[in-house]
Every structure is written in C-alpha cells, then in structure tokens.
C-alpha atoms as a PDB file:
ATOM      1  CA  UNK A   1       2.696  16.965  14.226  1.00  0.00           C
ATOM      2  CA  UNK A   2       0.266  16.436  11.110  1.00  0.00           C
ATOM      3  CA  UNK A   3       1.665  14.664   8.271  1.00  0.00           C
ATOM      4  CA  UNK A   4       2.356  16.263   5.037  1.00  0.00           C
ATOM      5  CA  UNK A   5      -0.670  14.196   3.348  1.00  0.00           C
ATOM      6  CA  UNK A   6      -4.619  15.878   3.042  1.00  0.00           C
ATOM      7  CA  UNK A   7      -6.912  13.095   1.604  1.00  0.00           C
ATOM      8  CA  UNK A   8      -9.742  14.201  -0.323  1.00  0.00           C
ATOM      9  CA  UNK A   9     -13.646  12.996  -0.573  1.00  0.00           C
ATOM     10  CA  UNK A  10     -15.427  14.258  -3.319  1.00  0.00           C
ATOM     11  CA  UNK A  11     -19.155  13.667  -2.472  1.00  0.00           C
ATOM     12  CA  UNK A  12     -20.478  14.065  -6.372  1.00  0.00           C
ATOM     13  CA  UNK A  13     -18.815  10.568  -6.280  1.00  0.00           C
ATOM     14  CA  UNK A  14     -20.315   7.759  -4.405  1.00  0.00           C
ATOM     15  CA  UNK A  15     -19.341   7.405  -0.985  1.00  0.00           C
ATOM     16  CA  UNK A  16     -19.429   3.465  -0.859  1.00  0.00           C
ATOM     17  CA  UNK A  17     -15.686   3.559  -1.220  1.00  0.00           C
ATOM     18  CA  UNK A  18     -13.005   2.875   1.199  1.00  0.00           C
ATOM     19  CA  UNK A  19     -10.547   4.957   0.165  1.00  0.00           C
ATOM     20  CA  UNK A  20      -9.998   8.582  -0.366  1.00  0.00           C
ATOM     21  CA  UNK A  21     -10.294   9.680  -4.693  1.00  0.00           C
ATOM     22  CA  UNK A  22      -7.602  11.839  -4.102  1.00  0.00           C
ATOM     23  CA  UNK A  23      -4.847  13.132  -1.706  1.00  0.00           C
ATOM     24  CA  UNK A  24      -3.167  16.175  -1.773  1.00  0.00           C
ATOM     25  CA  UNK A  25       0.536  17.492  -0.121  1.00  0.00           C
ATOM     26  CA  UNK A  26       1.581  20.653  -0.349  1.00  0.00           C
ATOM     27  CA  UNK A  27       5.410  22.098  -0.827  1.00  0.00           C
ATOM     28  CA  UNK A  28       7.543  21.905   0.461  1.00  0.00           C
ATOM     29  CA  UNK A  29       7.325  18.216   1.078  1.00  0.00           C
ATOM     30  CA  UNK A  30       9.923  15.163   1.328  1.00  0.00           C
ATOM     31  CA  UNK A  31       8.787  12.410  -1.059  1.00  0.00           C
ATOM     32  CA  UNK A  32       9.329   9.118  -0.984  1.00  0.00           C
ATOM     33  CA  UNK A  33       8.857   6.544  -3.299  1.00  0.00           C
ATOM     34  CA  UNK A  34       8.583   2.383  -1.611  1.00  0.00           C
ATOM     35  CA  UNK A  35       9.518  -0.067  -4.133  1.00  0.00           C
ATOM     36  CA  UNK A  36       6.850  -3.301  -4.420  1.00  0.00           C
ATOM     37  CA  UNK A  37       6.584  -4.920  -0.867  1.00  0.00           C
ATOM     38  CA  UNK A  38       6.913  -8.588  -1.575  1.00  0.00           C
ATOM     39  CA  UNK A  39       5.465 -11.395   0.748  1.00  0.00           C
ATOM     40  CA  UNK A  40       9.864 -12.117   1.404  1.00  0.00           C
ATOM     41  CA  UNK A  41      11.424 -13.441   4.035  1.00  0.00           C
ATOM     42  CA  UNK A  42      14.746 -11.910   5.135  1.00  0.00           C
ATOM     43  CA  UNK A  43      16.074 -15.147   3.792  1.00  0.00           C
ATOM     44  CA  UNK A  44      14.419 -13.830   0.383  1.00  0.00           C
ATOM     45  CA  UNK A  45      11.787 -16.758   0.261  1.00  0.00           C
ATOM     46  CA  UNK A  46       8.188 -16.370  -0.377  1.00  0.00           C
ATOM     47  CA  UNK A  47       5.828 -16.661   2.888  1.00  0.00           C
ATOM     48  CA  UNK A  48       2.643 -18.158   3.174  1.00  0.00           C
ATOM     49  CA  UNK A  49       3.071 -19.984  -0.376  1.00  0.00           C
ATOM     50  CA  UNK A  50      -0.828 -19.926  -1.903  1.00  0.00           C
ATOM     51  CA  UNK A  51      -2.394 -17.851   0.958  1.00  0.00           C
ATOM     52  CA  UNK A  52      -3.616 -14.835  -0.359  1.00  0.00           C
ATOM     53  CA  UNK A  53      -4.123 -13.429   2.943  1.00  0.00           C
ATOM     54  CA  UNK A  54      -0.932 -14.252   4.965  1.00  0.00           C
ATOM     55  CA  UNK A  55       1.091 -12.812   1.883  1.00  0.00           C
ATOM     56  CA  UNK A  56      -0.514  -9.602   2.286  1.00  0.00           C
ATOM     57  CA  UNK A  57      -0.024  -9.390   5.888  1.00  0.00           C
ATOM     58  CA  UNK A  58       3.832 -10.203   4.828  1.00  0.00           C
ATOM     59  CA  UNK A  59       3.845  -7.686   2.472  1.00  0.00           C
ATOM     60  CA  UNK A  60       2.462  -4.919   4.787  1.00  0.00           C
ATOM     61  CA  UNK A  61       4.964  -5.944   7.106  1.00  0.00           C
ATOM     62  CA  UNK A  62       7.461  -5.394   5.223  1.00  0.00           C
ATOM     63  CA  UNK A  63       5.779  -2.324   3.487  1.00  0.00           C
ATOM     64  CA  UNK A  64       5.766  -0.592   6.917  1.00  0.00           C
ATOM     65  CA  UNK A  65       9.953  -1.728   7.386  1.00  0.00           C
ATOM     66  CA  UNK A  66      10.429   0.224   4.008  1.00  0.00           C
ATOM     67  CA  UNK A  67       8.649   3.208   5.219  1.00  0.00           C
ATOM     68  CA  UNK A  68      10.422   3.046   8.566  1.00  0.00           C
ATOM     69  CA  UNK A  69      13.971   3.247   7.113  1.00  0.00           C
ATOM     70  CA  UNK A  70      13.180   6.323   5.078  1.00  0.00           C
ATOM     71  CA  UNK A  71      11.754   7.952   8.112  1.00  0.00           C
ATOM     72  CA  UNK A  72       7.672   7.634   7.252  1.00  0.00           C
ATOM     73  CA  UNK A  73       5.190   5.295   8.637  1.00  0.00           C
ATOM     74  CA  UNK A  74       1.746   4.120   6.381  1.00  0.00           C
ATOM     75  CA  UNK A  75      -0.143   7.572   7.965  1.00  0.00           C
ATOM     76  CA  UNK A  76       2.714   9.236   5.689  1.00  0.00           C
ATOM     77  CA  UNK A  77       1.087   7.496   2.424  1.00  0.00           C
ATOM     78  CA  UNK A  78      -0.164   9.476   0.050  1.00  0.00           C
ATOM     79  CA  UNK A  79      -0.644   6.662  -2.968  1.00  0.00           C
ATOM     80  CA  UNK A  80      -0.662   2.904  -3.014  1.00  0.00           C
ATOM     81  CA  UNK A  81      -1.115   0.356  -5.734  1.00  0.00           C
ATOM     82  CA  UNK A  82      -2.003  -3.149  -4.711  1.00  0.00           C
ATOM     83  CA  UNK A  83      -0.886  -6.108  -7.474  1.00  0.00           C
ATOM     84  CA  UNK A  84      -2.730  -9.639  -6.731  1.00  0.00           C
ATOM     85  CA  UNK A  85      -1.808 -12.372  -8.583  1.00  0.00           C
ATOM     86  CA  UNK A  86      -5.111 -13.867  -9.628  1.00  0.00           C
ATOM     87  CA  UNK A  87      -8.446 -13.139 -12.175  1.00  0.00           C
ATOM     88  CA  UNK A  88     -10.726 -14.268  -9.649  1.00  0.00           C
ATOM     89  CA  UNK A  89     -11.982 -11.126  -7.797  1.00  0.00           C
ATOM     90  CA  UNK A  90     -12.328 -13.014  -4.649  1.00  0.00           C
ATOM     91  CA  UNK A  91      -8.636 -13.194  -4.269  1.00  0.00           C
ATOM     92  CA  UNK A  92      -8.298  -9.561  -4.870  1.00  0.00           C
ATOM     93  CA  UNK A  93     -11.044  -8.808  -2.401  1.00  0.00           C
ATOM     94  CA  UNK A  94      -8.859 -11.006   0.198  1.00  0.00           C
ATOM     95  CA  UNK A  95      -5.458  -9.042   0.042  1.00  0.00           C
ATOM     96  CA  UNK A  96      -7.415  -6.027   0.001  1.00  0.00           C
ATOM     97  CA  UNK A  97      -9.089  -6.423   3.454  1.00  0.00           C
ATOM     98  CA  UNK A  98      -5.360  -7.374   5.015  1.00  0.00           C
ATOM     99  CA  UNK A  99      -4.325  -3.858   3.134  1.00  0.00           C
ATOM    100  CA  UNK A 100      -7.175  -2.076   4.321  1.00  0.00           C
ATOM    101  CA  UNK A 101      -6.363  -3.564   8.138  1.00  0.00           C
ATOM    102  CA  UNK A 102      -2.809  -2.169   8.428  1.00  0.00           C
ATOM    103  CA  UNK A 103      -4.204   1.345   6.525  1.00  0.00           C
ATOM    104  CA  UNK A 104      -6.910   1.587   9.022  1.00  0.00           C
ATOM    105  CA  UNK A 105      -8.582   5.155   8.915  1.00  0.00           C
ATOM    106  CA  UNK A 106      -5.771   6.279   6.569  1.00  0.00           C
ATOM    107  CA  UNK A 107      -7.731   5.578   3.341  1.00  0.00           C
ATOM    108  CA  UNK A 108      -5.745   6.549   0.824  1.00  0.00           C
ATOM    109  CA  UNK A 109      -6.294   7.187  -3.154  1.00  0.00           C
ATOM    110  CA  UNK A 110      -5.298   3.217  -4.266  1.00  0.00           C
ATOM    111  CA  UNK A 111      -5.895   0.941  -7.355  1.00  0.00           C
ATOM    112  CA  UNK A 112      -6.416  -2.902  -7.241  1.00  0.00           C
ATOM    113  CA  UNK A 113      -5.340  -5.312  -9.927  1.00  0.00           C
ATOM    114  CA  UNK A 114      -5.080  -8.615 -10.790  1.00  0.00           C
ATOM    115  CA  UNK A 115      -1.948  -9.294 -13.090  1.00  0.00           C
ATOM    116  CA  UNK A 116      -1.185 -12.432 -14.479  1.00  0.00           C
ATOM    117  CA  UNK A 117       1.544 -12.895 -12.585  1.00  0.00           C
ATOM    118  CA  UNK A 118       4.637 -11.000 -10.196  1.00  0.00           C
ATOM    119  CA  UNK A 119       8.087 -11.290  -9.731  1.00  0.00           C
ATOM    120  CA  UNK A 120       9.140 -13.816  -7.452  1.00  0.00           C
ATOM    121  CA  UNK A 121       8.207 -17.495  -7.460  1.00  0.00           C
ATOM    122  CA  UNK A 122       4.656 -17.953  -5.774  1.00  0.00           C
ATOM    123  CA  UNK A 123       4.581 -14.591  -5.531  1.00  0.00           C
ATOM    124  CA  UNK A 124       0.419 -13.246  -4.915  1.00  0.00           C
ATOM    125  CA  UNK A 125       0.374 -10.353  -3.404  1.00  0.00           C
ATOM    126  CA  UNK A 126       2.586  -7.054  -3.654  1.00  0.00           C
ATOM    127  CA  UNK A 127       2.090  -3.227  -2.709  1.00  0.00           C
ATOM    128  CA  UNK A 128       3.961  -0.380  -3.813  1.00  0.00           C
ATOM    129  CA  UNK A 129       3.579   3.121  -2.349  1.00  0.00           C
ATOM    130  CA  UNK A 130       4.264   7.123  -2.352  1.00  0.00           C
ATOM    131  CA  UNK A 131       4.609   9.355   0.629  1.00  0.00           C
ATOM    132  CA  UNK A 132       5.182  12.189   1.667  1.00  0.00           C
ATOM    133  CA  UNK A 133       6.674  14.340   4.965  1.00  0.00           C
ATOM    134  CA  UNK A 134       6.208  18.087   5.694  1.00  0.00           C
ATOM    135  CA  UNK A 135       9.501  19.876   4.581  1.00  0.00           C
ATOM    136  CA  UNK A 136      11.895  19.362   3.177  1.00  0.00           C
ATOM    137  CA  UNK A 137      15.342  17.247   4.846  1.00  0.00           C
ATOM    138  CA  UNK A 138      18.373  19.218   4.788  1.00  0.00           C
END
C-alpha cells in the first residue's frame, strides 16, 4: 500500500538538495501532527548531554515511537522541522546527517535552524513533524 504522501522536485530549482521542496497528499487523508521529539529518556532525562549527534539519533528514536502510536511510520512524513541548539553551522550540519539517516530515501520538504536555545536542560537537538495516511479512520 502507498502512503498518502507525493514528494515533489521542482527542477527550475537546484537539485543539490536533499530533500524534496514540496510534498503533496491528497483527500481524503488522516493527519497527524508529532509534537517536538526530544533527545528524553523514558526517565525524562536528556541523553547524550553535549553530543550533537547521539541526541539526534535519540530524538529520531523517539520521533519514530510517536509516529508508531498514531499508526504512521517516518515514510508517512509529509513535513519536518529540525531545531539545533547552536549558531555554529557545523552543529546543525551534524544533527542533520543523523536526520537524514533515519529519513533515508524519504526526503521530505524540511527546514533547519539554530535557536538559541530548547526546552529541556541540555537540550540540542529536537524534530517535530506532519504526516499523513490515505483515508480517512472511522
């Protein structure tokens, strides 16, 4: 079964992008909106304190948990935003490769910032999502 989520490539845009400019589903469809994945523990501690890297992988983790209870996996995605807690660029380039791991061919329509800082104590990395199913659930 194909999932609910079309990704487009415009090519009067450069192509030296890994990730889709847009993404398209088409009604009916089931969305579903994923809070900010945080690098937490189930004990609600930060992982992987100053690792840009192994907080991503937590958050992805725990992005694809999220996705899993409401019945979609990351192939579902139609929209991410990933947060990094940092101005240097290199940091953002870090938790973007871990994100782009776990999204594999599935290159979604994303943005990548650096804030200033996020929500939970050491907090660096967090990603929040939309997707999308075919149909609607009764």
């Amino acid at each position: 079964m194909s999932n609910g989520v079309r990704l487009i490539r415009n090519h009067q845009l450069t192509q030296q992008v890994d990730y889709a400019y847009a993404a398209v589903a088409d009604a009916p469809v089931r969305s579903i909106w994923v809070a900010g994945a945080c690098p937490l523990d189930l004990n609600g501690e930060t992982v992987a304190v100053g690792d840009y890297a192994g907080q991503a992988h937590q958050v992805m983790r725990n992005l694809v948990t999220a996705l899993e209870g409401a019945g979609a996996s990351l192939t579902d995605v139609a929209k991410t935003t990933v947060y990094v807690a940092s101005s240097r660029q290199s940091d953002l380039v870090t938790a973007w490769e871990v994100y782009r791991e776990y999204m594999g061919d599935h290159d979604v329509p994303s943005t990548l910032l650096g804030v200033t800082v996020l929500g939970y104590n050491d907090q660096l990395v967090e990603v929040e999502a939309v997707a999308v199913l075919p149909g609607a659930r009764d």
